[in-house]
C-alpha atoms as a PDB file:
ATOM      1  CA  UNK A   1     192.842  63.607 -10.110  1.00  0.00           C
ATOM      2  CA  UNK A   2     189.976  65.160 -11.834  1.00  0.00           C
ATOM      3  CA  UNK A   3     186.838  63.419 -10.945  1.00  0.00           C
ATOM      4  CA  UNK A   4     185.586  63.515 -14.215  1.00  0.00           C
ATOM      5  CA  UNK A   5     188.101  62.745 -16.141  1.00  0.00           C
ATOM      6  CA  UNK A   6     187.905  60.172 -18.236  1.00  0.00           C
ATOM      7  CA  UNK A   7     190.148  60.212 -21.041  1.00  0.00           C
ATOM      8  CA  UNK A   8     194.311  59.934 -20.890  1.00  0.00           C
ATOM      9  CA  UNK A   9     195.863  63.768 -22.103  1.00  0.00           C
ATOM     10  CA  UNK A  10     197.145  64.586 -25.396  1.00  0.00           C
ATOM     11  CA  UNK A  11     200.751  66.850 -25.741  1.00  0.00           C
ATOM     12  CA  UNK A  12     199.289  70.386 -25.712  1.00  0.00           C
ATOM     13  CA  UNK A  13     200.747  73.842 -26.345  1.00  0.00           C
ATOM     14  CA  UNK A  14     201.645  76.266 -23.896  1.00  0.00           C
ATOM     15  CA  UNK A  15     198.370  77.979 -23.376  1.00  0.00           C
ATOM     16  CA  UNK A  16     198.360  82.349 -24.566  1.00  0.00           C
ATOM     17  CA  UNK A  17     200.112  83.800 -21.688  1.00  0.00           C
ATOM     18  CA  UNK A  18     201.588  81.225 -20.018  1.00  0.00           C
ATOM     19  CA  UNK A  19     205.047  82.148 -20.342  1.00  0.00           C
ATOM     20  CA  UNK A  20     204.785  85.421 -19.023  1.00  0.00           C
ATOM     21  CA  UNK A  21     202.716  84.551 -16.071  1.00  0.00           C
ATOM     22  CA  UNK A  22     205.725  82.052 -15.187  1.00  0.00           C
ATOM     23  CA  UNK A  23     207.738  84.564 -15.553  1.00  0.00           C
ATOM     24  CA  UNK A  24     205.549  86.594 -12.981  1.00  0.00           C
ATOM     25  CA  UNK A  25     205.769  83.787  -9.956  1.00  0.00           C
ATOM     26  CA  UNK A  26     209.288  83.937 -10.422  1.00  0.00           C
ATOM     27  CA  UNK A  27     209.377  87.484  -9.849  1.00  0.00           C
ATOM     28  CA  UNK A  28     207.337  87.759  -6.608  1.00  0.00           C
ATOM     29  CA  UNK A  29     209.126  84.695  -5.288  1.00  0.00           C
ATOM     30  CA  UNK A  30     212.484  86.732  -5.157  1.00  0.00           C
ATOM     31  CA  UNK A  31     210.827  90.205  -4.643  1.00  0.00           C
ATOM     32  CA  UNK A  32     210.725  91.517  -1.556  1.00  0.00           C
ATOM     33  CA  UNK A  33     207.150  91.706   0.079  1.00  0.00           C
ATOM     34  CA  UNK A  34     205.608  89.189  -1.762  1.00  0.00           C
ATOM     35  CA  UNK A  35     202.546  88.009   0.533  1.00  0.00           C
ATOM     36  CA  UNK A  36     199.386  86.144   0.683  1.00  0.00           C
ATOM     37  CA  UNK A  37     197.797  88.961  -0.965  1.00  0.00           C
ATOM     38  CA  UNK A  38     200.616  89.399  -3.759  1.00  0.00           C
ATOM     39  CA  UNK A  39     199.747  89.471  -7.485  1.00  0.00           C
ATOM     40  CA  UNK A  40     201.423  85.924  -8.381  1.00  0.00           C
ATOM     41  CA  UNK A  41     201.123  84.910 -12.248  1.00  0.00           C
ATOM     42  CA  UNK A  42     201.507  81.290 -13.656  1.00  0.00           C
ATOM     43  CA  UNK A  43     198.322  79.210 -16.996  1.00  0.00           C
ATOM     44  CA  UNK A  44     196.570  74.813 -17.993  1.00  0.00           C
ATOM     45  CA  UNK A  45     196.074  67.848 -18.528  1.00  0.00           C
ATOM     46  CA  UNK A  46     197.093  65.668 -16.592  1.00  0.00           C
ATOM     47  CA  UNK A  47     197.781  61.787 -17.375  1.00  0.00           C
ATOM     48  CA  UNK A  48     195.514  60.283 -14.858  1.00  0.00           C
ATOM     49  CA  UNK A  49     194.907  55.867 -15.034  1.00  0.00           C
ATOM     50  CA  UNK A  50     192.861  54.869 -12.327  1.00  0.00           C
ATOM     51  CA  UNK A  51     194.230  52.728  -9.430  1.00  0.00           C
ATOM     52  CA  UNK A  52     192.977  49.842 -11.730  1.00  0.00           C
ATOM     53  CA  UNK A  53     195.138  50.967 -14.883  1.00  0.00           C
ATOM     54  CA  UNK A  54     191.825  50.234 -17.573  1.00  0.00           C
ATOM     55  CA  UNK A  55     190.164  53.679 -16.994  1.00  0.00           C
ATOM     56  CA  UNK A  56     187.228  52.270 -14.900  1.00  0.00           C
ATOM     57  CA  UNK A  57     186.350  53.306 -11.651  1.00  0.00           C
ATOM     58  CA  UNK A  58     188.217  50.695  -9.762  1.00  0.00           C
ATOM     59  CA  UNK A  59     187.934  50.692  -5.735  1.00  0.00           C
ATOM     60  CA  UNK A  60     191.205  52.127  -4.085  1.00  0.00           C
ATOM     61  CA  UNK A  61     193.488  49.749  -2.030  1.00  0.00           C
ATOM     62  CA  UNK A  62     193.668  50.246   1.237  1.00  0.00           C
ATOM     63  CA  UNK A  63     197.048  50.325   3.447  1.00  0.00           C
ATOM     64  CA  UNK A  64     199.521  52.324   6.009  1.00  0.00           C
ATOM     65  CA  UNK A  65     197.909  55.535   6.886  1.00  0.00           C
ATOM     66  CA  UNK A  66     200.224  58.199   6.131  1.00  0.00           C
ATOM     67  CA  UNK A  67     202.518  59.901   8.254  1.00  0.00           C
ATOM     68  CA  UNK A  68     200.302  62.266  11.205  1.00  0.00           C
ATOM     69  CA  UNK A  69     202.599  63.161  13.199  1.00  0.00           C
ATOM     70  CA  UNK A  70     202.931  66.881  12.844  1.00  0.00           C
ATOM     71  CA  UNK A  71     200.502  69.678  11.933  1.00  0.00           C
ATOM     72  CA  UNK A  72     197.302  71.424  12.494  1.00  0.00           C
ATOM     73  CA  UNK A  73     194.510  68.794  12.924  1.00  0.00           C
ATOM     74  CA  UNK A  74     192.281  68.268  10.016  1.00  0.00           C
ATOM     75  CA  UNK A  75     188.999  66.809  11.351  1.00  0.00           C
ATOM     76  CA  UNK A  76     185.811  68.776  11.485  1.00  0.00           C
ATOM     77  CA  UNK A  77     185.923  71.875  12.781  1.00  0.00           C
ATOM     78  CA  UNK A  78     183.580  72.262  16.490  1.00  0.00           C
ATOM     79  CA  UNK A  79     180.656  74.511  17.028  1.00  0.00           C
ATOM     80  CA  UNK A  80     182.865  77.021  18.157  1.00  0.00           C
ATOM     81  CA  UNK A  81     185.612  77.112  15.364  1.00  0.00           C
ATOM     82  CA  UNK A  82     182.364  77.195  12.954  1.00  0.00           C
ATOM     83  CA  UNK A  83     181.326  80.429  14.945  1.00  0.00           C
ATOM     84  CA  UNK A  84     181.868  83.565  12.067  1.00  0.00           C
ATOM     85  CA  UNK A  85     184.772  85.701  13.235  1.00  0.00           C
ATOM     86  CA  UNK A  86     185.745  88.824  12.000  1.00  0.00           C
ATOM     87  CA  UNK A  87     189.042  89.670   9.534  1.00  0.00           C
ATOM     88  CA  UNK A  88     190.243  90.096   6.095  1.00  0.00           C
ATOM     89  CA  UNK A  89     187.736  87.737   4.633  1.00  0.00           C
ATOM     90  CA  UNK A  90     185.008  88.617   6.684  1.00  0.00           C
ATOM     91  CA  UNK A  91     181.703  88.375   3.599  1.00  0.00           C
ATOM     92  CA  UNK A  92     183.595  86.205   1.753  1.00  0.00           C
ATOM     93  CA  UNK A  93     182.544  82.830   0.650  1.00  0.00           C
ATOM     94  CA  UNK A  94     184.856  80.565  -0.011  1.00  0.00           C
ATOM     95  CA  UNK A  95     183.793  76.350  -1.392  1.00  0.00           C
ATOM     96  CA  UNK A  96     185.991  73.823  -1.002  1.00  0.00           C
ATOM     97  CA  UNK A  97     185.343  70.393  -2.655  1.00  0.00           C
ATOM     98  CA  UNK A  98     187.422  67.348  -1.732  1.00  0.00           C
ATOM     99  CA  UNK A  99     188.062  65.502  -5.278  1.00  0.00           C
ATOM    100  CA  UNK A 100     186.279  62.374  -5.180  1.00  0.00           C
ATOM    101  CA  UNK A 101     184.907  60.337  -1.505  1.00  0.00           C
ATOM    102  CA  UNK A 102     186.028  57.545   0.487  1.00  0.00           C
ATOM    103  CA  UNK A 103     183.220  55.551   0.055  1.00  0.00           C
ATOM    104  CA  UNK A 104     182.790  55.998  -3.890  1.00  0.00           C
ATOM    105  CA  UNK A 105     184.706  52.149  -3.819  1.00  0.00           C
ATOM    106  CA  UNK A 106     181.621  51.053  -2.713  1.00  0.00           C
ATOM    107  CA  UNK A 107     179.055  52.119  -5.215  1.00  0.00           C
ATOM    108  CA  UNK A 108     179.996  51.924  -8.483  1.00  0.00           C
ATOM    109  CA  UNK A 109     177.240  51.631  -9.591  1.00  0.00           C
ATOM    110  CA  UNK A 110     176.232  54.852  -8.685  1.00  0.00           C
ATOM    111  CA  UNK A 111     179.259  56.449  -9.823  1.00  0.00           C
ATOM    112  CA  UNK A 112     179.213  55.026 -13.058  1.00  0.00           C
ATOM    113  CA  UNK A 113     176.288  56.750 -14.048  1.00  0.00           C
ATOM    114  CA  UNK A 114     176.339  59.366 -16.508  1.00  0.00           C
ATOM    115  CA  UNK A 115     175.686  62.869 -16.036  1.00  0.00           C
ATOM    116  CA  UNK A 116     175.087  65.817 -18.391  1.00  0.00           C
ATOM    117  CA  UNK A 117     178.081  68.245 -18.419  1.00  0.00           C
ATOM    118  CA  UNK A 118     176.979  70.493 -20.728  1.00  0.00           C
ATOM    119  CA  UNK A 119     179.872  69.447 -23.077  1.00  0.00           C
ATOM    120  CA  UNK A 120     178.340  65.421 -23.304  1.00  0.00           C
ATOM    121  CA  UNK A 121     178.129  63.112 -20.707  1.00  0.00           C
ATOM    122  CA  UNK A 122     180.669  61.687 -18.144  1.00  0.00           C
ATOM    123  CA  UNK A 123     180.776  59.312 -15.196  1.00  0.00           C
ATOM    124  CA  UNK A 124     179.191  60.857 -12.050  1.00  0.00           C
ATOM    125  CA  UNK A 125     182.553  60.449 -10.082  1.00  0.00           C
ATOM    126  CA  UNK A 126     185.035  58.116  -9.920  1.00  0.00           C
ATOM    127  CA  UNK A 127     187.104  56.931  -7.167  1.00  0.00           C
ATOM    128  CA  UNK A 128     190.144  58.505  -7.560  1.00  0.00           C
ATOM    129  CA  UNK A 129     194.171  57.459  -7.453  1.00  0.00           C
ATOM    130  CA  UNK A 130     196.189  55.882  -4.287  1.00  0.00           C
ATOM    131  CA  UNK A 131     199.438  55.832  -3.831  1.00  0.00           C
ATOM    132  CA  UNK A 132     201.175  52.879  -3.842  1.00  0.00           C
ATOM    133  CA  UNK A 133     201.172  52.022  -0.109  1.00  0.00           C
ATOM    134  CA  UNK A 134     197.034  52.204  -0.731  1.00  0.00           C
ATOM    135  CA  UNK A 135     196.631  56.187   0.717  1.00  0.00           C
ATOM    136  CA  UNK A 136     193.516  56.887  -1.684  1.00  0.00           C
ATOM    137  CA  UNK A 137     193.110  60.838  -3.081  1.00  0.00           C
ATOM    138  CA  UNK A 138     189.778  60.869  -1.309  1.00  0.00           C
ATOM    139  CA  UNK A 139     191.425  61.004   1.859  1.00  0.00           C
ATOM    140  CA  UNK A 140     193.998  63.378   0.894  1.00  0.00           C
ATOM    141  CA  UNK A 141     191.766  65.838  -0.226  1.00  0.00           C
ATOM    142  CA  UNK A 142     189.469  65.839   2.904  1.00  0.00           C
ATOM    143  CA  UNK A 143     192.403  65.931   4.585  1.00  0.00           C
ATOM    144  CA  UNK A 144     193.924  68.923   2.633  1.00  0.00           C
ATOM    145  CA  UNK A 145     190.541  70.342   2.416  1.00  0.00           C
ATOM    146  CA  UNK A 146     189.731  70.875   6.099  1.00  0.00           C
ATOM    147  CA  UNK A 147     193.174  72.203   6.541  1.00  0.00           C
ATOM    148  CA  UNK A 148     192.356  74.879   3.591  1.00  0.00           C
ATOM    149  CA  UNK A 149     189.277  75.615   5.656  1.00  0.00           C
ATOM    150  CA  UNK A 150     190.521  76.395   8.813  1.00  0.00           C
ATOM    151  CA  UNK A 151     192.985  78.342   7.511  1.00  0.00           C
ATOM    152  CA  UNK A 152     190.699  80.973   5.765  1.00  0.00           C
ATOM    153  CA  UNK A 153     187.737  80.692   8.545  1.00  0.00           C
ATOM    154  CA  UNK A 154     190.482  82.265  10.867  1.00  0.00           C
ATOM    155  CA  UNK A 155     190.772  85.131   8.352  1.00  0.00           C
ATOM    156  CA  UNK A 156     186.670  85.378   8.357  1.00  0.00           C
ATOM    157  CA  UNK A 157     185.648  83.885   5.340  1.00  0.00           C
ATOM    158  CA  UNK A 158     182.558  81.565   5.118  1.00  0.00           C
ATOM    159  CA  UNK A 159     183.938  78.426   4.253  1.00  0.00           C
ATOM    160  CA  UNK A 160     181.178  75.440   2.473  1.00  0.00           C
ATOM    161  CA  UNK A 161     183.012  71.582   1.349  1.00  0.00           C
ATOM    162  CA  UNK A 162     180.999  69.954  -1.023  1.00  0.00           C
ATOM    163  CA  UNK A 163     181.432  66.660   0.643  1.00  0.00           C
ATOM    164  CA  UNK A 164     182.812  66.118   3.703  1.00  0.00           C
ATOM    165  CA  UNK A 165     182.715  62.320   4.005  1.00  0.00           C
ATOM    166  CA  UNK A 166     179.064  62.717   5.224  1.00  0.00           C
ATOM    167  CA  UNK A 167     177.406  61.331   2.492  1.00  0.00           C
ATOM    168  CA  UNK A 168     177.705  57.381   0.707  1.00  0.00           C
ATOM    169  CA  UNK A 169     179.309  58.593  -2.669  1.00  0.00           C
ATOM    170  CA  UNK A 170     179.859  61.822  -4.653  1.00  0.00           C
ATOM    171  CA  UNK A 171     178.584  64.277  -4.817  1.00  0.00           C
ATOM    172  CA  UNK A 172     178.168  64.233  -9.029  1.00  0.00           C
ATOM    173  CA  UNK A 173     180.153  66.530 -10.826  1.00  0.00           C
ATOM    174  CA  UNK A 174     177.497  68.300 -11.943  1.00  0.00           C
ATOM    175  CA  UNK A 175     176.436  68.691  -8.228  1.00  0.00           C
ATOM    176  CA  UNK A 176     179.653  69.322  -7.277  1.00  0.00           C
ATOM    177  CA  UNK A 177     179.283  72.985  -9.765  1.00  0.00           C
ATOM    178  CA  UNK A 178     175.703  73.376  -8.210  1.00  0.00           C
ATOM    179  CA  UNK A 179     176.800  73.683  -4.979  1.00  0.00           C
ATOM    180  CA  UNK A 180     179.428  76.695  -5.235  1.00  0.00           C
ATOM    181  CA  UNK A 181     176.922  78.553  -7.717  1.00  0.00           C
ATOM    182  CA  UNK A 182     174.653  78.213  -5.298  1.00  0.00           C
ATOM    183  CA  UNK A 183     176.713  79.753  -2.382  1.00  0.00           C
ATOM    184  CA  UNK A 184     177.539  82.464  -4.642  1.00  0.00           C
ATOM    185  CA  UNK A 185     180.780  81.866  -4.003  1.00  0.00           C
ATOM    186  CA  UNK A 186     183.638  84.582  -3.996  1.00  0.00           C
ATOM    187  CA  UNK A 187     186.123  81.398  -4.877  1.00  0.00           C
ATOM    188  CA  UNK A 188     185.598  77.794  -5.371  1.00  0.00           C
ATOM    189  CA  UNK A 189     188.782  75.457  -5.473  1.00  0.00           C
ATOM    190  CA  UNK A 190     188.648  71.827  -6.377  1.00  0.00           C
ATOM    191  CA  UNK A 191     191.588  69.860  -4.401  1.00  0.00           C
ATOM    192  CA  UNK A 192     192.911  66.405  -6.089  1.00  0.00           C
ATOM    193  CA  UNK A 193     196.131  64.498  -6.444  1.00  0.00           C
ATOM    194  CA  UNK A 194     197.268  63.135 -10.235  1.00  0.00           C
ATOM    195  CA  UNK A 195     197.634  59.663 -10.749  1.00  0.00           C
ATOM    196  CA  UNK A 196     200.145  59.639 -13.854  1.00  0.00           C
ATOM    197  CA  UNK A 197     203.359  57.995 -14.154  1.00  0.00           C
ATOM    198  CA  UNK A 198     206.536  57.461 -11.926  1.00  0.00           C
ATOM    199  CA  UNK A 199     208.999  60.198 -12.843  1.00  0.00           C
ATOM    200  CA  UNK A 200     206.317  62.868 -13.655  1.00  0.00           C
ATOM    201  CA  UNK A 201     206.359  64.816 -10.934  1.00  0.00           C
ATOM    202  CA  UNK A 202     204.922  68.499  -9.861  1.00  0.00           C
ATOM    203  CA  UNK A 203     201.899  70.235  -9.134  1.00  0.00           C
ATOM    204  CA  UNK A 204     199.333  72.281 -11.423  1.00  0.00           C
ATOM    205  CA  UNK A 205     196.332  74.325 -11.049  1.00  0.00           C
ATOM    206  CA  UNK A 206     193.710  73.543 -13.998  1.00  0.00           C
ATOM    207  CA  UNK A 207     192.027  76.543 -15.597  1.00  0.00           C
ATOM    208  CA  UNK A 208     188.589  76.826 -17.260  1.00  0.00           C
ATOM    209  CA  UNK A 209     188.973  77.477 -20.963  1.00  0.00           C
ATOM    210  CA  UNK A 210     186.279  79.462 -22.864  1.00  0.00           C
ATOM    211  CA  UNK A 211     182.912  77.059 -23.194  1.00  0.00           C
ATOM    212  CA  UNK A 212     179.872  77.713 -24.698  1.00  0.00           C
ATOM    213  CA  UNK A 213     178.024  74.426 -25.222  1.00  0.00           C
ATOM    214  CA  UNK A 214     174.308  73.003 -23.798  1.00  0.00           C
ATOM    215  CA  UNK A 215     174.397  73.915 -20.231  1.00  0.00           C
ATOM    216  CA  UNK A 216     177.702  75.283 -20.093  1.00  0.00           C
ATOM    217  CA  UNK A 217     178.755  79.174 -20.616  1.00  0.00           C
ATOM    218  CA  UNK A 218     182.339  79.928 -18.710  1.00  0.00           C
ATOM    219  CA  UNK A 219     182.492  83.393 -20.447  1.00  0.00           C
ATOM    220  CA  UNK A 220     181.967  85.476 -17.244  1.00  0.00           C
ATOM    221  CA  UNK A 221     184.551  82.986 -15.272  1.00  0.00           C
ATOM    222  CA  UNK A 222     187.065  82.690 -17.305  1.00  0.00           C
ATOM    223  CA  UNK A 223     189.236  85.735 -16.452  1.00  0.00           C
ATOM    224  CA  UNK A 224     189.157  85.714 -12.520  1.00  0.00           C
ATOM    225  CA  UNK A 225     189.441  82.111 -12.556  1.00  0.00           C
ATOM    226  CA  UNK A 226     192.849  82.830 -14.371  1.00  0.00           C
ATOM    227  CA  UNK A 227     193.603  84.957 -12.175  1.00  0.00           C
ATOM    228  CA  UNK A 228     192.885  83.015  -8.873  1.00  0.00           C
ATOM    229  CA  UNK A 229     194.620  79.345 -10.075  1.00  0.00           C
ATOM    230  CA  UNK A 230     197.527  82.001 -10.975  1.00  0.00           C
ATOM    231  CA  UNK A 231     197.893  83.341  -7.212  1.00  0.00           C
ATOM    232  CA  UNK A 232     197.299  79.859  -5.510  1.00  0.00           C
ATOM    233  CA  UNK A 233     200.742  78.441  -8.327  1.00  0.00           C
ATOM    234  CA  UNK A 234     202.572  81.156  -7.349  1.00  0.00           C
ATOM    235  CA  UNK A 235     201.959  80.723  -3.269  1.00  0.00           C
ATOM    236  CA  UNK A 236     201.726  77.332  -3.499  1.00  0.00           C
ATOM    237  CA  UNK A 237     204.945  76.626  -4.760  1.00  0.00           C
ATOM    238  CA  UNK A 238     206.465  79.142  -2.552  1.00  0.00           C
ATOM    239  CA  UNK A 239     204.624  77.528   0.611  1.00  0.00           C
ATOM    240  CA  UNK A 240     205.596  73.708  -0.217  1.00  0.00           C
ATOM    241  CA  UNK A 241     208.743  74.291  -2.690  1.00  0.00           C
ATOM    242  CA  UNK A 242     207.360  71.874  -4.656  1.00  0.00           C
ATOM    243  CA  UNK A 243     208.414  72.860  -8.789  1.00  0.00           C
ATOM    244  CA  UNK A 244     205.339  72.888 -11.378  1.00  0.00           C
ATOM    245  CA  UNK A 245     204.737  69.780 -12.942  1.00  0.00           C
ATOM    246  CA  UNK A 246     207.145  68.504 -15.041  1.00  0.00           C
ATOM    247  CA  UNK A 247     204.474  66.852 -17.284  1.00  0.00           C
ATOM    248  CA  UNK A 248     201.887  68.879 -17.797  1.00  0.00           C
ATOM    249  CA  UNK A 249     201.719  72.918 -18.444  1.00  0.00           C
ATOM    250  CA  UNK A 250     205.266  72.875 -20.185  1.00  0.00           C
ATOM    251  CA  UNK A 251     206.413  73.854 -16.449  1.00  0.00           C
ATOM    252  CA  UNK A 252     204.294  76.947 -16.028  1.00  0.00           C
ATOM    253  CA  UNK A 253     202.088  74.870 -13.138  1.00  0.00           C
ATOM    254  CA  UNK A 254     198.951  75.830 -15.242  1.00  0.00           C
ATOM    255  CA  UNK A 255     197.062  74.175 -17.309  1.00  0.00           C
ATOM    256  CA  UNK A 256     193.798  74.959 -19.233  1.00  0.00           C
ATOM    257  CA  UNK A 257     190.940  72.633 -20.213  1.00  0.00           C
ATOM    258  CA  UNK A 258     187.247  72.316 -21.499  1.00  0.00           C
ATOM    259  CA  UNK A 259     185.935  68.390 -20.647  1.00  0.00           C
ATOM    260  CA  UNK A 260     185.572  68.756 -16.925  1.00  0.00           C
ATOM    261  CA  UNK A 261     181.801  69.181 -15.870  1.00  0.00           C
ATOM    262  CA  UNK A 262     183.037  70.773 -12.611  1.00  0.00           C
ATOM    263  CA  UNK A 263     184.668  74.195 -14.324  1.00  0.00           C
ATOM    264  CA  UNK A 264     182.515  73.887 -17.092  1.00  0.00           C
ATOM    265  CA  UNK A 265     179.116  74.439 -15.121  1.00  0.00           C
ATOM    266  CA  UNK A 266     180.223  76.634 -12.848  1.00  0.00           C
ATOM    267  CA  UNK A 267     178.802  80.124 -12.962  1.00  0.00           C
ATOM    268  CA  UNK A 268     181.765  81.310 -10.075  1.00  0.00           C
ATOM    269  CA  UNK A 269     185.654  81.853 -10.563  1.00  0.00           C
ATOM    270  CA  UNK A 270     186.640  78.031  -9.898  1.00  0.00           C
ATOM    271  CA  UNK A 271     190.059  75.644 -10.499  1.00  0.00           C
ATOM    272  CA  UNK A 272     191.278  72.614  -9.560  1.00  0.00           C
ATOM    273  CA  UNK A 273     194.961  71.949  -8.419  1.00  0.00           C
ATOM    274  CA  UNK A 274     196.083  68.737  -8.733  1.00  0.00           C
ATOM    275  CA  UNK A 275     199.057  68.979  -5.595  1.00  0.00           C
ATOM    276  CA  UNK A 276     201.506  66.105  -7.021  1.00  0.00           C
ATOM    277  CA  UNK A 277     201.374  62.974  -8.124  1.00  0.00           C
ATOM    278  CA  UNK A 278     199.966  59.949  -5.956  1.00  0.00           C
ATOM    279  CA  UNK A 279     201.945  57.486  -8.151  1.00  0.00           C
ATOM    280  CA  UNK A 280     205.678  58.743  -7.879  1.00  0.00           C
ATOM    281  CA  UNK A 281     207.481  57.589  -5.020  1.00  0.00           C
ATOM    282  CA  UNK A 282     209.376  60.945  -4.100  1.00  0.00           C
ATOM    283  CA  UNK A 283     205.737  63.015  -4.746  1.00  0.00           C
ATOM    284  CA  UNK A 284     203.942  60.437  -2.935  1.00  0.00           C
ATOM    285  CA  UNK A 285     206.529  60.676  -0.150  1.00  0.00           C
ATOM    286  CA  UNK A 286     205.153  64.321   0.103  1.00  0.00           C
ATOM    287  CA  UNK A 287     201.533  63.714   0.108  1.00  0.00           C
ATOM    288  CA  UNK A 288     201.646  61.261   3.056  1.00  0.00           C
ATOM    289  CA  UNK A 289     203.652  63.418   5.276  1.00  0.00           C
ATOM    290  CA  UNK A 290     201.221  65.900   7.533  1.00  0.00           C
ATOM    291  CA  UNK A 291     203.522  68.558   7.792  1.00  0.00           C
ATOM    292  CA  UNK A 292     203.902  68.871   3.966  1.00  0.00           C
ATOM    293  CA  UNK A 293     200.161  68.777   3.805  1.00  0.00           C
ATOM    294  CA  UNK A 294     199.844  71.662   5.991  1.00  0.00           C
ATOM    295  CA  UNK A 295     202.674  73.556   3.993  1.00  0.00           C
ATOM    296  CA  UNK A 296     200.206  73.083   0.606  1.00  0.00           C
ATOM    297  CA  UNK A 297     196.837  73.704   2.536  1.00  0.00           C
ATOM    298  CA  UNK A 298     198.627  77.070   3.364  1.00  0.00           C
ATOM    299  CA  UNK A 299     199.487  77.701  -0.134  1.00  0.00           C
ATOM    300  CA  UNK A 300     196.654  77.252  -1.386  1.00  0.00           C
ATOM    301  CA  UNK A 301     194.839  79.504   1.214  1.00  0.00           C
ATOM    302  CA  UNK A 302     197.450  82.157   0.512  1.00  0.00           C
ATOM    303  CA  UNK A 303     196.294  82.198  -3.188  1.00  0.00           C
ATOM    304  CA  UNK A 304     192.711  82.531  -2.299  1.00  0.00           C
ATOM    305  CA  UNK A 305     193.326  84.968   0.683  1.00  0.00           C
ATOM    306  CA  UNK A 306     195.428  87.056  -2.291  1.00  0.00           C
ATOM    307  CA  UNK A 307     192.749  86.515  -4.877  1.00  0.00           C
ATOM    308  CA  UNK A 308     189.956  87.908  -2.744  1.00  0.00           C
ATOM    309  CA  UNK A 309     191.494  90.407  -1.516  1.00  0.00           C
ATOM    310  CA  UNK A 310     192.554  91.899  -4.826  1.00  0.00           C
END
């Protein structure tokens, strides 16, 4: 769920291209050799209430943890898995930022500020979705997150998360851009989970569209950001089995937008994928279990092992 989003979608068009890049993904995923460095193609709203259903930031419920039974561990790495090694990715950086934090519940105040986006002004962050048993996004995404990470520090890449539940709230969206500019990263990826309505079901990667407004200028972005959410649809689905959203991207998993702060002020290739939806019982069935959440972490570290290397 897009931390700054604020408004409910409007039907939209199948963005230029779209159609043929599905037609791509389909391709490599019944080609032989199709790997984590394949060319996949997929292009991209997504209907996202908050947990409180009036568009505010309302505080997540808590409840069950999910299922963590199975998988890689996802806490923070230890001095010696931070240690650079050498492979594919080795120069690379890579930054990761976990939609949203656990503790935004508890200052919304803070949250609720606004910040300039270069487009206008929008909350600073919001608190994200839950599913219906109370697992909040924020979780998910660290959880998803660290996953990503270890997966492309063992292939050598330098690997920065925005947030990694260090800090009380945020960081702000516009933060959140500053921070892979910054890095000069290679790659920056933006990990949520939708909060839209029970039967829409399906993941999407969100695209930068072309901005050129106050502090915003995606010109130099746009084109190997397409390129990147592309690879990381076509891997993903292929590493989870989970189809493109059924709601959003007229089924092409991509989707292409101009109000978030987060692709808008970034100056690096950057998307967000939004891995299923929080609020639907059979997606949400998915994002609980640990072994699923592996499966996506390693699609989504295919896509940006494929993107870098070219």
């Amino acid at each position: 769920m897009p931390y700054d989003e604020s408004v409910p979608p409007t039907p939209r068009r199948r963005p230029p291209r779209a159609a043929a890049a599905l037609a791509a993904v389909s391709l490599c995923l019944t080609a032989a050799g199709c790997g984590a460095d394949a060319d996949d193609g997929l292009s991209g709203r997504p209907a996202h209430p908050r947990p409180g259903g009036d568009g505010t930031s309302a505080a997540a419920p808590s409840g069950p943890a999910p299922d963590r039974t199975s998988a890689a561990p996802s806490g923070p790495s230890s001095k010696a898995a931070d240690r650079p090694v050498s492979g594919p990715l080795s120069g690379k950086t890579v930054v990761i930022d976990p939609g949203h934090n656990p503790d935004n519940r508890l200052h919304t105040q803070e949250i609720n500020r606004q910040v300039d986006v270069g487009t206008g002004r929008k909350e600073c962050d919001t608190t994200g979705t839950s599913t219906d048993a109370g697992y909040a996004e924020a979780r998910f995404t660290l959880d998803v997150s660290h996953r990503v990470r270890d997966l492309l520090r063992a292939q050598g890449a330098k690997v920065v998360l925005t947030q990694d539940g260090d800090r009380p709230y945020g960081p702000c969206v516009d933060e959140r851009a500053r921070i892979g500019n910054a890095a000069g990263a290679d790659a920056v990826v933006s990990v949520h989970a939708d909060g839209s309505a029970v039967g829409n079901r399906g993941f999407h990667v969100i695209l930068p569209g072309l901005v050129r407004a106050g502090k915003a200028d995606t010109s130099k972005i746009v084109e190997p950001s397409r390129d990147l959410g592309a690879r990381i649809a076509g891997l993903f689905l292929r590493a989870t089995g989970s189809a493109p959203s059924n709601y959003i991207g007229d089924k092409t998993g991509l989707d292409v937008r101009k109000d978030l702060g987060g692709l808008n002020l970034s100056t690096v290739p950057k998307v967000f994928i939004e891995c299923g939806n929080m609020r639907d019982p059979k997606d949400a069935a998915l994002l609980t279990s640990a072994g699923w959440r592996q499966k996506a972490a390693q699609g989504i570290a295919d896509g940006i092992s494929g993107y870098l290397k070219g």
